[in-house]
N, C-alpha and C. Protein backbone atom coordinates (compact mmCIF):
# COMPACT_ATOMS: atom_id res chain seq x y z
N UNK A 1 0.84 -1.19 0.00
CA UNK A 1 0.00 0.00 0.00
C UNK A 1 0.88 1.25 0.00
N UNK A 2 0.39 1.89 -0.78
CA UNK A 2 1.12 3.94 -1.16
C UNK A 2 0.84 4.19 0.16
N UNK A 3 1.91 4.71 0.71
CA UNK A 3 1.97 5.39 1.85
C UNK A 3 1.54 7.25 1.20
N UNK A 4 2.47 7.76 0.60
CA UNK A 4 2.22 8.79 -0.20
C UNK A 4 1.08 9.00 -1.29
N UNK A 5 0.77 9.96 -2.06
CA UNK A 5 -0.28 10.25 -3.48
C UNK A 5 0.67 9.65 -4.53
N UNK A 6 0.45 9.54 -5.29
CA UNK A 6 1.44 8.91 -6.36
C UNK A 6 2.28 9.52 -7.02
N UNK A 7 2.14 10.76 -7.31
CA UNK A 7 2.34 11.59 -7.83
C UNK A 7 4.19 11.96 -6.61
N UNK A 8 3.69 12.08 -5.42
CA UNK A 8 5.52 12.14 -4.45
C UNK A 8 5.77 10.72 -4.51
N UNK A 9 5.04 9.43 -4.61
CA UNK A 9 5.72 8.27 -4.67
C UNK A 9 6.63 8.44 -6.05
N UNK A 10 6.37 8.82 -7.19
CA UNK A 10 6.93 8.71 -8.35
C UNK A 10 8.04 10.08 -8.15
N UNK A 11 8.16 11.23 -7.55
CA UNK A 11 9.14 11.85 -7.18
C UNK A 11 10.02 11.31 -6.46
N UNK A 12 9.51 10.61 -5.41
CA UNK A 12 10.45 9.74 -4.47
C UNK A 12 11.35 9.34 -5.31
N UNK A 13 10.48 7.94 -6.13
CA UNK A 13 11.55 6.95 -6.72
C UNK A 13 12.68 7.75 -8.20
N UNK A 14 12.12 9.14 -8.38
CA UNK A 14 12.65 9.46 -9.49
C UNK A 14 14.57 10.23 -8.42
N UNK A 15 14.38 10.92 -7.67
CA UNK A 15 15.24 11.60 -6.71
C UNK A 15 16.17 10.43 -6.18
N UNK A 16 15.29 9.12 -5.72
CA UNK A 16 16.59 8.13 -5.30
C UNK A 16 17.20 7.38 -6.45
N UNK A 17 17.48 8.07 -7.72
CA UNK A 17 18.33 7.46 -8.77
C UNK A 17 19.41 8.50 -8.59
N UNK A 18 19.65 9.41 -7.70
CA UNK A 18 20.49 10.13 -7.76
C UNK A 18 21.68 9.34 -6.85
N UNK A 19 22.95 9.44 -7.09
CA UNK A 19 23.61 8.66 -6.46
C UNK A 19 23.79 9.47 -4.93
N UNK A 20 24.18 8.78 -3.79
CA UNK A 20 23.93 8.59 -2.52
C UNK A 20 22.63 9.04 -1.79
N UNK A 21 21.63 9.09 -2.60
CA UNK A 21 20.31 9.44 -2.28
C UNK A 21 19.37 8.33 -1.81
N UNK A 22 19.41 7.94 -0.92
CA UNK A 22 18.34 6.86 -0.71
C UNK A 22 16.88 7.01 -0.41
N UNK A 23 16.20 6.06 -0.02
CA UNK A 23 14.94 6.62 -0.17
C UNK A 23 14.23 7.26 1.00
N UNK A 24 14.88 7.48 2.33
CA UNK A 24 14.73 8.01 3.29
C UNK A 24 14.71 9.79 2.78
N UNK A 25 15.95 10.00 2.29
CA UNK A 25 16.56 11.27 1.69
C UNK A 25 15.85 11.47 0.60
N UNK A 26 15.15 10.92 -0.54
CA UNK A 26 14.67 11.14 -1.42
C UNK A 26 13.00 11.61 -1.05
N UNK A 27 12.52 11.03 0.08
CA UNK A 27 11.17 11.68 0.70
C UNK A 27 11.25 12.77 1.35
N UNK A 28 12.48 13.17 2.76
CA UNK A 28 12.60 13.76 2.70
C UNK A 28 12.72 15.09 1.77
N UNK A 29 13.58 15.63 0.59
CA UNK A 29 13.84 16.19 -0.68
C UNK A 29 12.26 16.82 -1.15
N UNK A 30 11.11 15.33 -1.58
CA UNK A 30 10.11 15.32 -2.40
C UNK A 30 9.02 15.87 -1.71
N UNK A 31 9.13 15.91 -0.22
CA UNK A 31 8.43 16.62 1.02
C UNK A 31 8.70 18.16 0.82
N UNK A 32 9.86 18.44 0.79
CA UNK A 32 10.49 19.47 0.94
C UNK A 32 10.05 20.28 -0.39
N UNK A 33 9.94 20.01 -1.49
CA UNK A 33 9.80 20.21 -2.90
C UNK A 33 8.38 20.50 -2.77
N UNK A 34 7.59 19.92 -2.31
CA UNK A 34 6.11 19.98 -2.00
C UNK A 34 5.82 21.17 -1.50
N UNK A 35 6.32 21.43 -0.45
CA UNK A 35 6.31 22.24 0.49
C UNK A 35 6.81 23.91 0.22
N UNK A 36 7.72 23.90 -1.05
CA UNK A 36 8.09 24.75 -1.58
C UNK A 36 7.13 25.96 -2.27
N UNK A 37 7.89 27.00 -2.44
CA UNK A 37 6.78 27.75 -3.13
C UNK A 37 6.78 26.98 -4.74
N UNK A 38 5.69 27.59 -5.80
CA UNK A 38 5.57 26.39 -7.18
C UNK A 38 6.55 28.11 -7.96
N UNK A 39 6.80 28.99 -7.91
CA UNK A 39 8.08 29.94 -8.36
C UNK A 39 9.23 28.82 -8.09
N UNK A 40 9.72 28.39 -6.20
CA UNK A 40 10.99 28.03 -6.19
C UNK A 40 11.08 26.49 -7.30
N UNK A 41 9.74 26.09 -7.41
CA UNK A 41 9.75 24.59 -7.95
C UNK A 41 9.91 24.82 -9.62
N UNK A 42 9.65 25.40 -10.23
CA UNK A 42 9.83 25.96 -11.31
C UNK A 42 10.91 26.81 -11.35
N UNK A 43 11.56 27.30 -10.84
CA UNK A 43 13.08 27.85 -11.24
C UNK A 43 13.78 26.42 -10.87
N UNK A 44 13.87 25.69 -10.15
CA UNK A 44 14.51 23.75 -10.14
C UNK A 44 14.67 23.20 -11.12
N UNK A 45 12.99 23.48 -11.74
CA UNK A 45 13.25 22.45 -12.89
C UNK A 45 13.49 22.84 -14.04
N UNK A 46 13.16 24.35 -14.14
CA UNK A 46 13.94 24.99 -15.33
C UNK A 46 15.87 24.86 -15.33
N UNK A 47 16.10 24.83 -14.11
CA UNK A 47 17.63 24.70 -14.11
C UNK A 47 18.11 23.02 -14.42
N UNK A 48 17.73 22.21 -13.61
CA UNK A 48 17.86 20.89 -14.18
C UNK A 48 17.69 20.63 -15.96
N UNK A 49 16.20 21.49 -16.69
CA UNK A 49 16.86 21.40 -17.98
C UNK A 49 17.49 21.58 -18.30
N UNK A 50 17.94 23.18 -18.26
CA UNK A 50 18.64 23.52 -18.44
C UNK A 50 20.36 23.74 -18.42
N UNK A 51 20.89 22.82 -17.37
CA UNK A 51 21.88 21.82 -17.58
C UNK A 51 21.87 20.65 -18.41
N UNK A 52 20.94 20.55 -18.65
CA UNK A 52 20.63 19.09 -20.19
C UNK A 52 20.59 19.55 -21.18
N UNK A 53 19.88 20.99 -21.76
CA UNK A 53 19.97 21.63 -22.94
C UNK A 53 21.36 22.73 -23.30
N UNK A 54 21.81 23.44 -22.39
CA UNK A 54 22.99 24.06 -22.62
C UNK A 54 24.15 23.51 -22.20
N UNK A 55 24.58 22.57 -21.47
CA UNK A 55 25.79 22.13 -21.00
C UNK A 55 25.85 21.26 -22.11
N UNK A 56 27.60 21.43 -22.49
CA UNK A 56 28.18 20.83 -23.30
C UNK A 56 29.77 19.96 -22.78
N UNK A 57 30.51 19.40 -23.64
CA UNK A 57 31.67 19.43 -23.83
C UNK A 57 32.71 20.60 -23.94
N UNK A 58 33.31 20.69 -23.36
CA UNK A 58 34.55 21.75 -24.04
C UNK A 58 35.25 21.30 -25.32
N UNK A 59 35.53 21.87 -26.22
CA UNK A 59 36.14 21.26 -27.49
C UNK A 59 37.58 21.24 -27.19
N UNK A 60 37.85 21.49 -26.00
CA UNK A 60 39.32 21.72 -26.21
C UNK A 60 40.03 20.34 -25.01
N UNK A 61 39.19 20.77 -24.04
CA UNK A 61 39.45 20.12 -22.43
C UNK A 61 38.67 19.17 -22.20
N UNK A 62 37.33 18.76 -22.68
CA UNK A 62 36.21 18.03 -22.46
C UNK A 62 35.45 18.18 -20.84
N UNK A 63 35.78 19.42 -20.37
CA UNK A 63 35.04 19.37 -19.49
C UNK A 63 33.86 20.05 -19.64
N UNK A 64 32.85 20.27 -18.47
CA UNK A 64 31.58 20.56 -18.80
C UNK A 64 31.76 22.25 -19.17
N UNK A 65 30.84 22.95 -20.09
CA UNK A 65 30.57 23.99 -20.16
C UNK A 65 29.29 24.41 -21.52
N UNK A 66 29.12 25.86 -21.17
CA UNK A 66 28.06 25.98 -21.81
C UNK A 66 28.28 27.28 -23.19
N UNK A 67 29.64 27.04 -23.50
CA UNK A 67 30.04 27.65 -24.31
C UNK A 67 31.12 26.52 -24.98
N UNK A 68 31.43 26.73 -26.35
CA UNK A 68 32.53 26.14 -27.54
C UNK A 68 33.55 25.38 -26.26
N UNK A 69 34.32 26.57 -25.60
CA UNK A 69 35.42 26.32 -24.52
C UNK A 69 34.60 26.72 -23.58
N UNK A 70 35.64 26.31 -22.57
CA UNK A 70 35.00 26.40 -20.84
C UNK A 70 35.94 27.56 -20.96
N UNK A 71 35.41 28.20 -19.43
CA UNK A 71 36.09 29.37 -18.86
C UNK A 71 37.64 29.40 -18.92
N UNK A 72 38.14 27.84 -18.48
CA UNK A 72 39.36 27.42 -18.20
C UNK A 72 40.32 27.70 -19.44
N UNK A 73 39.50 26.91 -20.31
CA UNK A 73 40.70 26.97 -21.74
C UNK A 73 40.62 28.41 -22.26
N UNK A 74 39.76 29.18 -22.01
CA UNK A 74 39.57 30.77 -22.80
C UNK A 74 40.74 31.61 -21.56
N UNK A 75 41.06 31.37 -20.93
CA UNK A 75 41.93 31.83 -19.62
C UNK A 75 43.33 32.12 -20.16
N UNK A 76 43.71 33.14 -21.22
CA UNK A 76 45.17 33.10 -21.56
C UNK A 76 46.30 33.74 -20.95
N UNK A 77 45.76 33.82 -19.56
CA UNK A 77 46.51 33.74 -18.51
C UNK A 77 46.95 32.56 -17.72
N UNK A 78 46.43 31.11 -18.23
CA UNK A 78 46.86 29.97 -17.90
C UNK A 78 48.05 29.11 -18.67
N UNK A 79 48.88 28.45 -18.00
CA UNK A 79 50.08 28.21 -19.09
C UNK A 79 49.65 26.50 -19.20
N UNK A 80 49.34 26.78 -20.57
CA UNK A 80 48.98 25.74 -21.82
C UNK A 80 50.35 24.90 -21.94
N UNK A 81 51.33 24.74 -21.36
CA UNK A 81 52.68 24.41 -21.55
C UNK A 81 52.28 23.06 -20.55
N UNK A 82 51.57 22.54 -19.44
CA UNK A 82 51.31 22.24 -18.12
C UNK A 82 49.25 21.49 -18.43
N UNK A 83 49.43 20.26 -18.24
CA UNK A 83 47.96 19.49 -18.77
C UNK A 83 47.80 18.43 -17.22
N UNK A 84 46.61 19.04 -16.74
CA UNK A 84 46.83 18.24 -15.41
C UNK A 84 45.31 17.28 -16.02
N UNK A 85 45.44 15.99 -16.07
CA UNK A 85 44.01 14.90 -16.35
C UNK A 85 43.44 14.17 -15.82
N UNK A 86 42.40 14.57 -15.06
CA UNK A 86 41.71 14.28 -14.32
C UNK A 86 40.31 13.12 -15.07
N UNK A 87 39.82 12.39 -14.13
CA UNK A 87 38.76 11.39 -14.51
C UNK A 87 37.47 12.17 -14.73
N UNK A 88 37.15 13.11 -14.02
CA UNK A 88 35.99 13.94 -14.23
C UNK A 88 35.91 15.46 -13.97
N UNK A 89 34.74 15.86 -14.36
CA UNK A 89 34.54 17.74 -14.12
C UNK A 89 34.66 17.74 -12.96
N UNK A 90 34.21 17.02 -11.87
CA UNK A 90 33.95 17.15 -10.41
C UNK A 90 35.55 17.32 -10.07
N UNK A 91 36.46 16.66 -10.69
CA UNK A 91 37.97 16.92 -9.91
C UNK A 91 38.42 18.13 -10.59
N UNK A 92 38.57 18.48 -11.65
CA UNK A 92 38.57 20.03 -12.17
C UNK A 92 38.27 20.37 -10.79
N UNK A 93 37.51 21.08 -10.71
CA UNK A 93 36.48 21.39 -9.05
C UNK A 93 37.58 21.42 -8.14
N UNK A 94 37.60 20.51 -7.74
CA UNK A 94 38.42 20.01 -7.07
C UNK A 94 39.87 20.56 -6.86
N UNK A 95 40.87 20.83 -7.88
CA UNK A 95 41.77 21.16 -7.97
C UNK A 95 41.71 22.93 -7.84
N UNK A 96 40.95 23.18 -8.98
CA UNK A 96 40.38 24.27 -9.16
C UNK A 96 40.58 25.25 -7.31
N UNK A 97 39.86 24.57 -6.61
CA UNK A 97 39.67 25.38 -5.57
C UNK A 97 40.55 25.80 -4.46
N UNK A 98 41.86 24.74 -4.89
CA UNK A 98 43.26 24.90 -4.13
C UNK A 98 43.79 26.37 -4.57
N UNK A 99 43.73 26.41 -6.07
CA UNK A 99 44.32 27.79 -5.95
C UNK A 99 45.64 27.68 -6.56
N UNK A 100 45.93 26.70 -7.14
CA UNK A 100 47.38 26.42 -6.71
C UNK A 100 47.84 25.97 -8.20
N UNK A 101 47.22 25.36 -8.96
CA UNK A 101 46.67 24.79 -10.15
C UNK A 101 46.97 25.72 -11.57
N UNK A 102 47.94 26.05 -12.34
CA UNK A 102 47.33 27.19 -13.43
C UNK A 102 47.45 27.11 -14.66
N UNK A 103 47.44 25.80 -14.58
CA UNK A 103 47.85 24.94 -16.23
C UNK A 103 46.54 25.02 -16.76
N UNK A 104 46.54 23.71 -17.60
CA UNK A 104 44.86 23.59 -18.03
C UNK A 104 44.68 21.97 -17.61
N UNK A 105 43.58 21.60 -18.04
CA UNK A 105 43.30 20.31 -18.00
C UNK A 105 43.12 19.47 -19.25
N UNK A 106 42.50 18.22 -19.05
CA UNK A 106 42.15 17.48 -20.28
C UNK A 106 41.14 16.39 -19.22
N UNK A 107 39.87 16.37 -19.44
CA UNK A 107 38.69 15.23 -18.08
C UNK A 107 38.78 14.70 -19.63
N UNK A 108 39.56 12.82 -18.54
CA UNK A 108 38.92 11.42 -19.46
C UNK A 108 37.27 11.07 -19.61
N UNK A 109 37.06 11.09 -18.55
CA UNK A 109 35.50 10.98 -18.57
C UNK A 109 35.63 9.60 -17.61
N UNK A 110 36.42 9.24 -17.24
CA UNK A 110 36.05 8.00 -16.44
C UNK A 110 37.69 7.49 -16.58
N UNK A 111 37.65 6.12 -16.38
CA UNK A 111 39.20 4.96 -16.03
C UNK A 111 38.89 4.06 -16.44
N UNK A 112 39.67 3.30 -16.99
CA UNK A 112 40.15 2.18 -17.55
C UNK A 112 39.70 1.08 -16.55
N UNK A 113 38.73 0.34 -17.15
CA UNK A 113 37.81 -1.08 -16.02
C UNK A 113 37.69 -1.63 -16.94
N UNK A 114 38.52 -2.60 -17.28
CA UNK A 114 37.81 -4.08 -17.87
C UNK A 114 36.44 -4.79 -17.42
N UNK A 115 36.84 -4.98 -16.16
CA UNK A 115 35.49 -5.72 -15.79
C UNK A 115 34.23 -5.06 -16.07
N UNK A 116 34.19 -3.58 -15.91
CA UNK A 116 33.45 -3.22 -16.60
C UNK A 116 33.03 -2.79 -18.05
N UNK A 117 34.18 -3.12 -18.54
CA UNK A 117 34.03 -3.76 -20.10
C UNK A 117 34.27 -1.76 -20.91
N UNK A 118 34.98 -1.37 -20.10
CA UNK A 118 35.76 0.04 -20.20
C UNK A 118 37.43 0.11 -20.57
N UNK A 119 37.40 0.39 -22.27
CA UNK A 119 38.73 0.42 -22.70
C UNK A 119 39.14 1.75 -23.05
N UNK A 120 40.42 2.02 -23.22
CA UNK A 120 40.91 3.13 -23.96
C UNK A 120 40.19 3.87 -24.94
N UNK A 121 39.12 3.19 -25.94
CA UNK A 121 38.40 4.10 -26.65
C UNK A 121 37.14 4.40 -26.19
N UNK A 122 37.20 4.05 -24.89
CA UNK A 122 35.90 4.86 -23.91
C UNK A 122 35.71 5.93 -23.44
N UNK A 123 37.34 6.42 -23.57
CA UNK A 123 37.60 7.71 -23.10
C UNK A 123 38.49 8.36 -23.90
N UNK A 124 38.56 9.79 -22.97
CA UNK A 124 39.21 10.53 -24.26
C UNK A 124 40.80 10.95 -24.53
N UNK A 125 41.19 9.60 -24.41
CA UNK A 125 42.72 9.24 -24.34
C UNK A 125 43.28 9.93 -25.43
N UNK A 126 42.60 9.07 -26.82
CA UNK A 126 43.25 9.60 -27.88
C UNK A 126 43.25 11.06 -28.51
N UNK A 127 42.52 12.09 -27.79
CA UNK A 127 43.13 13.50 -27.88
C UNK A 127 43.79 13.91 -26.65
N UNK A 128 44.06 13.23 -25.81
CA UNK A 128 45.18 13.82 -24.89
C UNK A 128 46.56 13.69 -25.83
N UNK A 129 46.26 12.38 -26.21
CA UNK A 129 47.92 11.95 -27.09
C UNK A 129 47.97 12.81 -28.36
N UNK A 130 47.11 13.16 -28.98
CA UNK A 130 47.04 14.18 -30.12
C UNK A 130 47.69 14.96 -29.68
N UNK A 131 47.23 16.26 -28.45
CA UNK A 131 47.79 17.38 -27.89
C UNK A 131 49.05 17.49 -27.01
N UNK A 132 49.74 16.21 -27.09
CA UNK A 132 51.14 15.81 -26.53
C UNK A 132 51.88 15.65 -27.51
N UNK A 133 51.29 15.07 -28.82
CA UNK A 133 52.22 15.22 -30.35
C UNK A 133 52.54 16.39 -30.87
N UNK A 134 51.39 17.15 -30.42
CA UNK A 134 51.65 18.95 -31.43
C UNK A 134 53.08 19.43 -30.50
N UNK A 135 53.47 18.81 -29.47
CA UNK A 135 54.66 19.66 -29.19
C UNK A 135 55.12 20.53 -27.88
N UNK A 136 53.60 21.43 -27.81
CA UNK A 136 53.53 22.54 -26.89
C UNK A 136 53.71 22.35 -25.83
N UNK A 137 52.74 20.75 -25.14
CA UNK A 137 52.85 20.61 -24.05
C UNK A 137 54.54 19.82 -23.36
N UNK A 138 54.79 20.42 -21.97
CA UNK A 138 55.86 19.98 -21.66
C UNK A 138 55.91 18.75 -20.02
N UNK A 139 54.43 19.30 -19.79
CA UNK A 139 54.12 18.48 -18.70
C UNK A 139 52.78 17.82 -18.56
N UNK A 140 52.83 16.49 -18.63
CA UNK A 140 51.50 15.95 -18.06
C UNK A 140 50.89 15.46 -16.60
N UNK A 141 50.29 16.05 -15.82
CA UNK A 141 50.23 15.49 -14.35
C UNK A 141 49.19 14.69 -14.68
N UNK A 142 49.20 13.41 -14.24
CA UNK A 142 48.48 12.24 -13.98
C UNK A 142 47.70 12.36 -12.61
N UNK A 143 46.15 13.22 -12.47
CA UNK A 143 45.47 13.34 -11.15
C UNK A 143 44.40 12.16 -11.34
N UNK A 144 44.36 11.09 -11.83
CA UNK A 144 43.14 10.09 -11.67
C UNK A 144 43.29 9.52 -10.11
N UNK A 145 41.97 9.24 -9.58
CA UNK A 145 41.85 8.78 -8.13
C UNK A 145 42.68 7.83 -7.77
N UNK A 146 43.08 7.77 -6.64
CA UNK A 146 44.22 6.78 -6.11
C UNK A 146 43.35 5.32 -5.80
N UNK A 147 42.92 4.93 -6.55
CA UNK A 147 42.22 3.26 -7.13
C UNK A 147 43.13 2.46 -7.74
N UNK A 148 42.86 1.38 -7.89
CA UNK A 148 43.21 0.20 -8.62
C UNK A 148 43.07 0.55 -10.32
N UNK A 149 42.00 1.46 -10.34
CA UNK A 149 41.78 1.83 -11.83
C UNK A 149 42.14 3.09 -12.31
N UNK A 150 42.37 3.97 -11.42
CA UNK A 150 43.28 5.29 -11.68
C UNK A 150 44.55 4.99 -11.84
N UNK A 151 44.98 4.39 -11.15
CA UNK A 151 46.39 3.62 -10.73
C UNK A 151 47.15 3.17 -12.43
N UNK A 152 45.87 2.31 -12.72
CA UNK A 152 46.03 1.68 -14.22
C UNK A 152 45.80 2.94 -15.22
N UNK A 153 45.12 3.23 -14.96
CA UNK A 153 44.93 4.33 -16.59
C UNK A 153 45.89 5.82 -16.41
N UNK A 154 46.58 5.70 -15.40
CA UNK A 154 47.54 6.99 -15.02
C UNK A 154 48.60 6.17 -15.72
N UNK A 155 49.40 5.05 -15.18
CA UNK A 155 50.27 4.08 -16.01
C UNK A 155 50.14 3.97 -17.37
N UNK A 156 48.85 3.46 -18.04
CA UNK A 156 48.49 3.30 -19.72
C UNK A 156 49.07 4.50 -20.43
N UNK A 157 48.52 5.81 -19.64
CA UNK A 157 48.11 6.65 -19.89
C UNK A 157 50.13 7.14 -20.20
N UNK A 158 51.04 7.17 -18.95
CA UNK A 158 52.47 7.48 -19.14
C UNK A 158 52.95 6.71 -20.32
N UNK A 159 52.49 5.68 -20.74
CA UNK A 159 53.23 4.37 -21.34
C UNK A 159 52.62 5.27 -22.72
N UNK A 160 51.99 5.79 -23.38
CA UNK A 160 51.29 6.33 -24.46
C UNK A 160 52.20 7.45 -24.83
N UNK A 161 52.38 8.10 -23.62
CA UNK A 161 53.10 9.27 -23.79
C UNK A 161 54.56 9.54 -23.94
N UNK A 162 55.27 8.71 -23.71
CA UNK A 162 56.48 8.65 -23.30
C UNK A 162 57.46 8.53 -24.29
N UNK A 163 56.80 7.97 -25.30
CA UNK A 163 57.66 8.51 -26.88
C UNK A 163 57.41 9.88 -27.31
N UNK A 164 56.94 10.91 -26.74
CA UNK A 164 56.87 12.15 -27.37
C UNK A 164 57.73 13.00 -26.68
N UNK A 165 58.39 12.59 -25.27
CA UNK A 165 59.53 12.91 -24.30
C UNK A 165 59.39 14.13 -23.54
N UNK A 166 57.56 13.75 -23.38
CA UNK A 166 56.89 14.75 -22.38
C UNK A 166 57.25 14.47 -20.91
N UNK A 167 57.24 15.16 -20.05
CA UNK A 167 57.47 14.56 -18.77
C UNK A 167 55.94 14.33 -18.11
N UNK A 168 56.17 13.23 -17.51
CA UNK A 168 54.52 12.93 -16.87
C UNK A 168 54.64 12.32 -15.97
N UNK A 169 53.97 13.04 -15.22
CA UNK A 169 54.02 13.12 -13.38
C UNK A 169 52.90 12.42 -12.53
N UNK A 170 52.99 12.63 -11.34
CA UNK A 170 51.62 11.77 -10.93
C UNK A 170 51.11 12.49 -9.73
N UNK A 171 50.21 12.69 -9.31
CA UNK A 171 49.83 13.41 -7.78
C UNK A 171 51.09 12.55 -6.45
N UNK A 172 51.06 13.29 -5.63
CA UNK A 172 51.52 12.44 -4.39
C UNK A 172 50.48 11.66 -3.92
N UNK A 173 51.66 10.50 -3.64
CA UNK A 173 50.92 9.54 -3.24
C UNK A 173 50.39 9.59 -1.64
N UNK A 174 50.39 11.21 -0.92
CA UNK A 174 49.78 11.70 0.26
C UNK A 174 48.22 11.64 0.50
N UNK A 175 47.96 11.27 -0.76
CA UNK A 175 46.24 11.09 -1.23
C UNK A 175 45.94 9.73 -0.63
N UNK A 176 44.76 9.34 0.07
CA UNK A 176 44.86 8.06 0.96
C UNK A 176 43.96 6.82 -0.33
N UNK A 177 44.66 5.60 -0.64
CA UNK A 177 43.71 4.88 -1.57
C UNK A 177 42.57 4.51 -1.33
N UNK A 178 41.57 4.32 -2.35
CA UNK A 178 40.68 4.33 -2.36
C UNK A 178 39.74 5.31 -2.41
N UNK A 179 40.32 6.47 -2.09
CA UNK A 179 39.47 7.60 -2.08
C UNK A 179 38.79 8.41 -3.16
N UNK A 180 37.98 9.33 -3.13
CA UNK A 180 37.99 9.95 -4.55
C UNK A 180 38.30 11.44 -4.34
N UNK A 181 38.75 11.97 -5.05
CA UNK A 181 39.37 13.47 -5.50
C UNK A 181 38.80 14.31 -5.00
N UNK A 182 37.52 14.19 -5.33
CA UNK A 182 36.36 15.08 -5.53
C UNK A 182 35.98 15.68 -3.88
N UNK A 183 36.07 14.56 -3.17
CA UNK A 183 35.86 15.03 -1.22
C UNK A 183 37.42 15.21 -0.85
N UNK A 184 38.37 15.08 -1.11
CA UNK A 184 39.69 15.44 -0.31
C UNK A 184 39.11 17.50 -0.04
N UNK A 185 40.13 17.77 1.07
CA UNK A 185 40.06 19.09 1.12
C UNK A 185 40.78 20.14 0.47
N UNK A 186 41.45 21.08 0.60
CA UNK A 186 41.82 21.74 -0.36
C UNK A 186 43.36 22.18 0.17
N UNK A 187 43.27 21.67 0.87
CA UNK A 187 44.83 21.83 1.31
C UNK A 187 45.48 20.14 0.95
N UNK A 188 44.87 19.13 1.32
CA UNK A 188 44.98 17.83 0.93
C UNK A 188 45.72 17.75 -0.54
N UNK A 189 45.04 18.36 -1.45
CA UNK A 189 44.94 18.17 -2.86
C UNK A 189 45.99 19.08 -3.20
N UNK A 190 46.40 20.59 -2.67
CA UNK A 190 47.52 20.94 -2.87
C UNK A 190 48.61 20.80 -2.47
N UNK A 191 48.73 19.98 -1.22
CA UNK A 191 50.06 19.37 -1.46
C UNK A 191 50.18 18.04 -1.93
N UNK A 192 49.30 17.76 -2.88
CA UNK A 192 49.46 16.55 -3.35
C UNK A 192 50.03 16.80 -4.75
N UNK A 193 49.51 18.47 -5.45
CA UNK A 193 49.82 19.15 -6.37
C UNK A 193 51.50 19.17 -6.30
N UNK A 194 52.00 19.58 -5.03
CA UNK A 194 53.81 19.82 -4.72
C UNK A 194 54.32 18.99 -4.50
N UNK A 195 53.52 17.67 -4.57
CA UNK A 195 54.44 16.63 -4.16
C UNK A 195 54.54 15.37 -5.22
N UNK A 196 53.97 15.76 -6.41
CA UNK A 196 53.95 14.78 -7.85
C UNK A 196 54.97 14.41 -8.07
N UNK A 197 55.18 13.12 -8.68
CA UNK A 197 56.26 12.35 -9.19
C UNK A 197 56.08 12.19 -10.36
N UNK A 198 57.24 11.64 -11.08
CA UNK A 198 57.49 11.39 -12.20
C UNK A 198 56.99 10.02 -12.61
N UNK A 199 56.25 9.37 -13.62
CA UNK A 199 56.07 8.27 -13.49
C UNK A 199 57.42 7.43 -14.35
């Protein structure tokens, strides 16, 4: 039996597809949403489209934005010499907020998982290696999460590069395994920035 009208049961179950949202948190949320003025509920869901209709790719970096380039790559105050590659936009973020950071990036979009049936042309390996052939770049920092599968596609990833006689580095290994990027703090992540190795 519907405890709820159907109408918040089907909000419920739509909110707990969000990842760490369960369905305690997802009633809570759909309560809350209810409860809202229908202005605040309608500026929500105009913005949720609206991250589906204007957010794009960057053509340059592949991270999220809502222009050709993101803010980052239009920044020609950042030295393009320096490619730090991260698994997602969320670690951009991440780095981003140290302060410390003033290269550019390149987001794979994910790591190298067999088991999950995730290879090299899943991601966007083969224009990192494009933009390591043109020359310019002189450094690659390897920031994928300190996993079993960051671990691997930071390695693939040096082994690709290493005939073009780029130097390519890796975060410190001060980052605790298993973790992800995205929650370290911001002092965490910058001295993990000063403390990169060479792979």
């Amino acid at each position: 039996m519907a405890i709820f009208a159907k109408a918040i049961e089907r909000l419920v179950r739509e909110l707990s597809k969000f990842p760490g949202v369960g369905e305690k948190t997802a009633t809570r949320l759909a309560l809350h949403i209810l409860r809202s003025s229908t202005e605040d509920v309608h500026s929500l869901a105009e913005s949720i489209l609206a991250v589906k209709e204007k957010v794009q790719l960057c053509t340059v970096c592949f991270n999220m934005s809502d222009s050709e380039k993101c803010n980052i790559c239009k920044n020609e105050s950042r030295d393009s010499r320096l490619v730090c590659v991260v698994e997602g936009p969320q670690d951009v973020a991440a780095i981003e907020r140290t302060g410390e950071f003033r290269g550019l990036y390149h987001v794979l979009h994910g790591v190298l998982s067999p088991l999950d049936g995730i290879g090299p042309e899943d991601l966007k390996i083969e224009s990192l290696v494009e933009k390591v052939a043109s020359g310019r770049i002189e450094e690659v920092i390897m920031a994928t999460n300190p996993k079993v599968e960051g671990e691997t596609t930071a390695l693939y990833v040096a082994k690709l590069l290493k005939p073009f006689g780029v130097k390519v580095t890796r975060l410190a290994q001060g980052l605790p395994m298993g973790g992800e990027l995205e929650y370290f703090d911001e002092a965490t992540v910058s001295k993990a920035l000063e403390g990169r190795r060479v792979l």
